[in-house]
N, C-alpha and C. Protein backbone atom coordinates (compact mmCIF):
# COMPACT_ATOMS: atom_id res chain seq x y z
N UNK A 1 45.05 41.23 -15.14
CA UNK A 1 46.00 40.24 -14.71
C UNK A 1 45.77 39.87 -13.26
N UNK A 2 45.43 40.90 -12.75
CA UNK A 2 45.33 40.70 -10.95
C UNK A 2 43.71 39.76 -10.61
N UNK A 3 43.08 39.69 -12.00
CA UNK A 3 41.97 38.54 -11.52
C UNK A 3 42.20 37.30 -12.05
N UNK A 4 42.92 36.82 -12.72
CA UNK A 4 43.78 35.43 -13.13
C UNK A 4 44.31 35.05 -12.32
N UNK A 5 45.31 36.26 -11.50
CA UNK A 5 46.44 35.60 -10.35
C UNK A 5 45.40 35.11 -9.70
N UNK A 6 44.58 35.67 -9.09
CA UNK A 6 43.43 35.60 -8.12
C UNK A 6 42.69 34.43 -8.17
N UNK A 7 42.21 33.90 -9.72
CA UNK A 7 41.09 32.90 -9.86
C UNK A 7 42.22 31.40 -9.53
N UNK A 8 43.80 31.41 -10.43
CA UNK A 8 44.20 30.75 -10.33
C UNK A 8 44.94 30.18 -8.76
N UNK A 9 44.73 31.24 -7.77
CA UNK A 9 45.15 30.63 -6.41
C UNK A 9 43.90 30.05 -5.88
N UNK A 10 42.47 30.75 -5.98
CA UNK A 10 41.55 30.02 -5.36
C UNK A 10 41.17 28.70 -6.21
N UNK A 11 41.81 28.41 -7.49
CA UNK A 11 41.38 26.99 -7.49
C UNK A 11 42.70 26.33 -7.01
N UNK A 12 43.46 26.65 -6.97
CA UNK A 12 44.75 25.85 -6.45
C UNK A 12 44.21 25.51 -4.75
N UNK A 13 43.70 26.38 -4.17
CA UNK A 13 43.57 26.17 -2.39
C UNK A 13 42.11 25.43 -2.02
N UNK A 14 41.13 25.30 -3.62
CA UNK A 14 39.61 24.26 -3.78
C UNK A 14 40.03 23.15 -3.91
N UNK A 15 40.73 22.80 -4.51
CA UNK A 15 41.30 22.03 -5.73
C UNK A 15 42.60 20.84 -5.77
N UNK A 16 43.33 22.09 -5.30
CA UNK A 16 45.16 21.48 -5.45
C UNK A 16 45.57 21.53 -6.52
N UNK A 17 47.04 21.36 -6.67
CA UNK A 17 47.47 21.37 -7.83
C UNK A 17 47.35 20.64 -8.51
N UNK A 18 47.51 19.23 -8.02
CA UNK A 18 47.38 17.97 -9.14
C UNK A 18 45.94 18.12 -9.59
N UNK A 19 44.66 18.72 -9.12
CA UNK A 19 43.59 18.85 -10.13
C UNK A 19 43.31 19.86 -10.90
N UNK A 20 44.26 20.92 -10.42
CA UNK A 20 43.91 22.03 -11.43
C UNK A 20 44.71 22.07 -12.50
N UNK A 21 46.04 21.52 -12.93
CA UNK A 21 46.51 21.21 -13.78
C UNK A 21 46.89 21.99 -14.92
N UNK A 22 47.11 21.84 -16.11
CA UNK A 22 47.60 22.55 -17.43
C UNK A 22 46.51 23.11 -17.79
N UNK A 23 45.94 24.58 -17.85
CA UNK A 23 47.81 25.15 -18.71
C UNK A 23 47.49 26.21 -17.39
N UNK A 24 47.15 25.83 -16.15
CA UNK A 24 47.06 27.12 -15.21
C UNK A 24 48.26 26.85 -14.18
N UNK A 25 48.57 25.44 -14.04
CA UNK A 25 49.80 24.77 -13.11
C UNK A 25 50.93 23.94 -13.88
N UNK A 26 51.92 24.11 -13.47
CA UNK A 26 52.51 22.49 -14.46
C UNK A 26 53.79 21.89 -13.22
N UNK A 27 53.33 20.33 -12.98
CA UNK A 27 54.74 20.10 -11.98
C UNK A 27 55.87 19.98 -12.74
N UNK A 28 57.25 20.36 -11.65
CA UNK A 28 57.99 20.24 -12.11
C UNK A 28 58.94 18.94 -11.86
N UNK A 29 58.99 19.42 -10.72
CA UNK A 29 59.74 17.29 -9.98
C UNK A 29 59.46 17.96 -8.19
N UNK A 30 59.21 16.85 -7.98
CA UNK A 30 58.89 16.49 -6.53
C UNK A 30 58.05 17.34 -6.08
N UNK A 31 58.22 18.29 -5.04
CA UNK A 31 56.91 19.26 -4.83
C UNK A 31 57.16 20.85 -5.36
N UNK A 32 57.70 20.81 -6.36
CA UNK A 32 58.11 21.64 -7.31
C UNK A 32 56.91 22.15 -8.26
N UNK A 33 56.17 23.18 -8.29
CA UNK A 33 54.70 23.52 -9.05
C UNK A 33 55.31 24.69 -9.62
N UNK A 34 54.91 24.95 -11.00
CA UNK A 34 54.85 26.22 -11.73
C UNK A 34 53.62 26.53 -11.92
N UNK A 35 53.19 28.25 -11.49
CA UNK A 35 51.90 28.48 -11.62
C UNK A 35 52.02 29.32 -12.76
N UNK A 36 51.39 29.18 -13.60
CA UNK A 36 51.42 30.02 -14.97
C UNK A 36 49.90 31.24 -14.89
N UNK A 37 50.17 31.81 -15.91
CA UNK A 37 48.87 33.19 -16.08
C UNK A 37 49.33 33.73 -17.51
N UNK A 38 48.24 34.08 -17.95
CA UNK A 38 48.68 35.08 -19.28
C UNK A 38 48.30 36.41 -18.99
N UNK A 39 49.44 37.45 -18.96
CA UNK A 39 48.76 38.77 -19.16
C UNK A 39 48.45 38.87 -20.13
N UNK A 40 47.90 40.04 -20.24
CA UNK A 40 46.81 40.64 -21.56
C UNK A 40 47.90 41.98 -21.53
N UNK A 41 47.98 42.52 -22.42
CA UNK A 41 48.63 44.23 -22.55
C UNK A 41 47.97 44.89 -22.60
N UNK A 42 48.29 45.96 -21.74
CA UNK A 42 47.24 46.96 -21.20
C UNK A 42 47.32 48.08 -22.18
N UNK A 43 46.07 48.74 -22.28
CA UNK A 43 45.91 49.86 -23.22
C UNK A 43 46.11 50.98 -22.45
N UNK A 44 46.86 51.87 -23.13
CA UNK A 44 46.37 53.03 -22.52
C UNK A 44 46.82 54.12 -23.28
């Protein structure tokens, strides 16, 4: 999970939000951004 959070901020700070888009960002209204991630469940 901690390399998703990771990949998905460095394209947000390459990028921006308006190009990195669904399904890793989604706006909400005005400068309102949801950053999304999927964990995986950990084995153990």
């Amino acid at each position: 999970m901690q390399l998703s959070v990771i990949f998905i901020y460095i394209l947000i700070e390459e990028r921006g939000f308006e190009k990195v888009g669904e399904p890793h960002v989604k706006h909400l209204e005005g400068e309102l951004w949801e950053i999304r991630f999927q964990a995986t469940p950990s084995s153990y």
